[in-house]
Protein backbone atom coordinates (compact mmCIF):
# COMPACT_ATOMS: atom_id res chain seq x y z
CA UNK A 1 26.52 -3.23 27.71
CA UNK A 2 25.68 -0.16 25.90
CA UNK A 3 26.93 -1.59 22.42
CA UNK A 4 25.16 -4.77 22.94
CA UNK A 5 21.78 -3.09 23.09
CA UNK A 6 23.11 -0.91 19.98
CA UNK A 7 23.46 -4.31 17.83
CA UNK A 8 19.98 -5.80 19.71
CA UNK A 9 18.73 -2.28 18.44
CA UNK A 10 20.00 -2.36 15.08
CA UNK A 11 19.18 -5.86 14.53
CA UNK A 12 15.57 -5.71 15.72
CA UNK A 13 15.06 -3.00 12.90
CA UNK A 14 16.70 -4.51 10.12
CA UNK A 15 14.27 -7.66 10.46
CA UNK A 16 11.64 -4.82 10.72
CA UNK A 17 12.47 -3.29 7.64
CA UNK A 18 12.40 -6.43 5.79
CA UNK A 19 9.16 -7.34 6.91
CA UNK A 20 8.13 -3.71 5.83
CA UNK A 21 9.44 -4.38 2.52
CA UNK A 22 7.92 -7.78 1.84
CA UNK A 23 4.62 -6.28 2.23
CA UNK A 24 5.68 -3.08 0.02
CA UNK A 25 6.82 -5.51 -2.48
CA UNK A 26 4.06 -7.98 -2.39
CA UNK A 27 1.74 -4.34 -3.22
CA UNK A 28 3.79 -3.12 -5.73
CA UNK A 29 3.81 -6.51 -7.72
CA UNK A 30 -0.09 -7.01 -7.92
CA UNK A 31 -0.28 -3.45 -9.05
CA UNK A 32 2.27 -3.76 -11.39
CA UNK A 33 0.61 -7.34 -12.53
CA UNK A 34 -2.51 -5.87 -12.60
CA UNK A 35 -1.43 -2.77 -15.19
CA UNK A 36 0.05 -4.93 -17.59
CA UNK A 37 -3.07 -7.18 -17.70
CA UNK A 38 -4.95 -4.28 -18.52
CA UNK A 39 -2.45 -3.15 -20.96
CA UNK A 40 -2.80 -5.97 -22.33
CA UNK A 41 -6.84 -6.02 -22.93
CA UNK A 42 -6.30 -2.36 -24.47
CA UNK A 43 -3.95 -3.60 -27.01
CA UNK A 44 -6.62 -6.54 -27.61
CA UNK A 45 -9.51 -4.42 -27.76
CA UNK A 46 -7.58 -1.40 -30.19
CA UNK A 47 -6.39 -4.92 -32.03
CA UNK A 48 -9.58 -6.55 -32.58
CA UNK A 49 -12.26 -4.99 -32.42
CA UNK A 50 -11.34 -1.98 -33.99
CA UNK A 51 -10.35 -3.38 -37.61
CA UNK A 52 -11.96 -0.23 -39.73
C-alpha cells in the first residue's frame, strides 16, 4: 500500500506542475509578445520619424 500512495503522490504533482507551468508559460508569452511589439514601434519610430 505504501507504493500505491507513492505513485497517487507522484502523480498528483506531476498534474500540479503542469498546471504551474501553463500559467508560467501563458506569462512569459504575453511578456515576450508584448517586448517585441514594442521593439517593433522603436524600430518604426528611429525609422520614420527620424529621417535627418
Amino acid at each position: 500500500m505504501h507504493d500505491f500512495a507513492f505513485y497517487i503522490f507522484c502523480g498528483i504533482a506531476i498534474i500540479i506542475a503542469v498546471l504551474i507551468l501553463k500559467k508560467v508559460a501563458g506569462c512569459l508569452f504575453k511578456s515576450v509578445l508584448t517586448a517585441i511589439v514594442v521593439a517593433l514601434l522603436v524600430v518604426a519610430y528611429f525609422l520614420v520619424f527620424k529621417q535627418d
